[in-house]
Protein backbone atom coordinates (compact mmCIF):
# COMPACT_ATOMS: atom_id res chain seq x y z
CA UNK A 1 195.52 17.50 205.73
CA UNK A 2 193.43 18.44 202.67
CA UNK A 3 194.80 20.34 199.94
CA UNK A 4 192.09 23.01 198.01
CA UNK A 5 192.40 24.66 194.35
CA UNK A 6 190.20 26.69 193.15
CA UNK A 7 188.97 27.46 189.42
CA UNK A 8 186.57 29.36 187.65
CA UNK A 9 187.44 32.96 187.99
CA UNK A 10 187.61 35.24 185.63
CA UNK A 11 185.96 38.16 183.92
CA UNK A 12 182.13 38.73 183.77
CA UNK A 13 180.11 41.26 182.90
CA UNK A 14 177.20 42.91 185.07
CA UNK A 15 174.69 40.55 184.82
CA UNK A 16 176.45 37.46 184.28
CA UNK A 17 177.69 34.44 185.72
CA UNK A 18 180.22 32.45 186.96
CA UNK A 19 180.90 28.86 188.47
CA UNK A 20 183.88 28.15 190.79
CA UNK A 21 185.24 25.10 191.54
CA UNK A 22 187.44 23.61 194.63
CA UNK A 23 188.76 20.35 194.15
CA UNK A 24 189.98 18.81 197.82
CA UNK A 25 192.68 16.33 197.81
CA UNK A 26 194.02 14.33 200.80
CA UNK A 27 191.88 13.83 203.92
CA UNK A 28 187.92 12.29 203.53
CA UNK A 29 186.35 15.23 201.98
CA UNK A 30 182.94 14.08 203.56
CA UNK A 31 184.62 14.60 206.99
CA UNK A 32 184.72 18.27 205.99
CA UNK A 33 182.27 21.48 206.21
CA UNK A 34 183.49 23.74 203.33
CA UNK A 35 182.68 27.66 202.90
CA UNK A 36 183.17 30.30 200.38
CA UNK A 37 184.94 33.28 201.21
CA UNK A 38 186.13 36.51 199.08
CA UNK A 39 188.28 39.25 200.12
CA UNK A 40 188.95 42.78 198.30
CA UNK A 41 192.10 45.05 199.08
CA UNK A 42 191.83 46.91 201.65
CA UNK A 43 188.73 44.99 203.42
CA UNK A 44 188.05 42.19 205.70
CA UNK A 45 187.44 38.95 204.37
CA UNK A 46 184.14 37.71 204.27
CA UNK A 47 182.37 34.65 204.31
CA UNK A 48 179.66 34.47 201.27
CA UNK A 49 178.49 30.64 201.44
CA UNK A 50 178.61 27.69 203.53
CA UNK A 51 177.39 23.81 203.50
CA UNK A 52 177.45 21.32 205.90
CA UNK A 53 179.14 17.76 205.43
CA UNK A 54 176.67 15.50 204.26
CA UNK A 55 173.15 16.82 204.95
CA UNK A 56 174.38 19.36 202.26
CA UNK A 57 172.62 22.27 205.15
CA UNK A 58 173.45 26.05 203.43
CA UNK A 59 174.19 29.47 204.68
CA UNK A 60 174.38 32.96 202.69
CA UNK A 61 175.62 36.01 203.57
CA UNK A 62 172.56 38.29 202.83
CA UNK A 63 174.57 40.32 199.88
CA UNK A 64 174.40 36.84 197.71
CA UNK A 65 171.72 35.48 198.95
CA UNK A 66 169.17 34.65 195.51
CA UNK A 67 171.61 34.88 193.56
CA UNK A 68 174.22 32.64 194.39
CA UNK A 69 174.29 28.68 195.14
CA UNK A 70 176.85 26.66 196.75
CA UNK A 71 176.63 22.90 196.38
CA UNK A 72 179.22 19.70 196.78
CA UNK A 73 180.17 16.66 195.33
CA UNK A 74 181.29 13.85 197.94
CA UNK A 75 181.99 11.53 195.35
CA UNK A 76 184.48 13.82 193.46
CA UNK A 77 185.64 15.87 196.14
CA UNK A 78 184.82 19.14 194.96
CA UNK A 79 182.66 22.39 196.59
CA UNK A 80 181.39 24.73 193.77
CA UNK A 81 179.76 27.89 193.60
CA UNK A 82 177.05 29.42 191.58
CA UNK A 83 177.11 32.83 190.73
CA UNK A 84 174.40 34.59 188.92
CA UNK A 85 173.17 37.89 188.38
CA UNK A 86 177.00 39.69 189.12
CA UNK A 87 177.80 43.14 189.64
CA UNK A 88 180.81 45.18 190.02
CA UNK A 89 180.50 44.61 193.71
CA UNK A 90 180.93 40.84 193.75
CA UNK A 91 184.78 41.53 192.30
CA UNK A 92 187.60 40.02 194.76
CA UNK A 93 189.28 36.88 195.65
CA UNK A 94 187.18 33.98 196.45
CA UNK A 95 188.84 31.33 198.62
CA UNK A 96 187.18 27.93 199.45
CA UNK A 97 187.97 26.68 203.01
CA UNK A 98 187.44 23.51 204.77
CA UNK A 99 186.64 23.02 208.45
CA UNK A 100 186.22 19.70 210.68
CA UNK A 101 184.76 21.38 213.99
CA UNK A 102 182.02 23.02 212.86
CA UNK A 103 180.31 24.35 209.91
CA UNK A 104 178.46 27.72 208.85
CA UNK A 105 178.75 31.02 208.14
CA UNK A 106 180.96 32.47 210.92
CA UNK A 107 182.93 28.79 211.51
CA UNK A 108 186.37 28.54 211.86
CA UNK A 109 187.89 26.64 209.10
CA UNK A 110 191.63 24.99 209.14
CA UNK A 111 192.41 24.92 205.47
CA UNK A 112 192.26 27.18 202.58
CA UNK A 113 193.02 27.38 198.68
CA UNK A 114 195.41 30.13 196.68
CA UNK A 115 192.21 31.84 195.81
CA UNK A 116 190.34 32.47 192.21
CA UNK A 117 189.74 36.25 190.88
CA UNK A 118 186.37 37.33 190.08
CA UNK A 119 186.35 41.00 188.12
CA UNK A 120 182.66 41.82 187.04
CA UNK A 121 183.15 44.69 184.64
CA UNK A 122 181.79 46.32 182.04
């Protein structure tokens, strides 16, 4: 069973950036696809990024797509995430998940961190 914690968040203003981190312990990170996910009160969680094991293969969700950039590290176990260009409408909890079935967008993925909040504000 892999254990995720994320880092990064924090306050930005429009136009900024950010980089989160999700360092994976236990388990062969490798062996896992790992996504990017944020949530705001009162909404659905959504999925914003995805990559693929090895071949390092990467999804958006068409609100981040050109502006954000998810990438891993095998050798230190950790799934980070890009985030330029912010506005107010990026602000919510972003989660990093890992899956072992299958990977992408709309996958279903078996473990998840505590979450990391993003506020882009003025």
């Amino acid at each position: 069973q892999v254990q995720l914690v994320e880092s990064g968040g924090g306050l930005v203003q429009p136009g900024g950036s950010l980089r989160l981190s999700c360092a994976a312990s236990g388990g062969t990170f490798s062996g896992y696809a790992m996504g990017w996910f944020r949530q705001t009160p009162g909404k659905e969680r959504e999925s914003v990024a995805a990559i693929s094991w090895i071949t390092s293969h990467v999804q958006y969700a068409d609100a981040v797509k050109g502006r954000f950039t998810i990438s891993r590290d095998n050798a230190k176990n950790t799934v980070s995430l890009q985030m330029n260009s912010l506005s107010p409408s990026d602000t919510a909890i972003y989660y990093c998940a890992a899956g072992t079935t299958t990977w992408g967008l709309h996958a279903k993925y078996d473990y998840w961190g505590q979450g990391t909040q993003v506020t882009v504000s003025a």
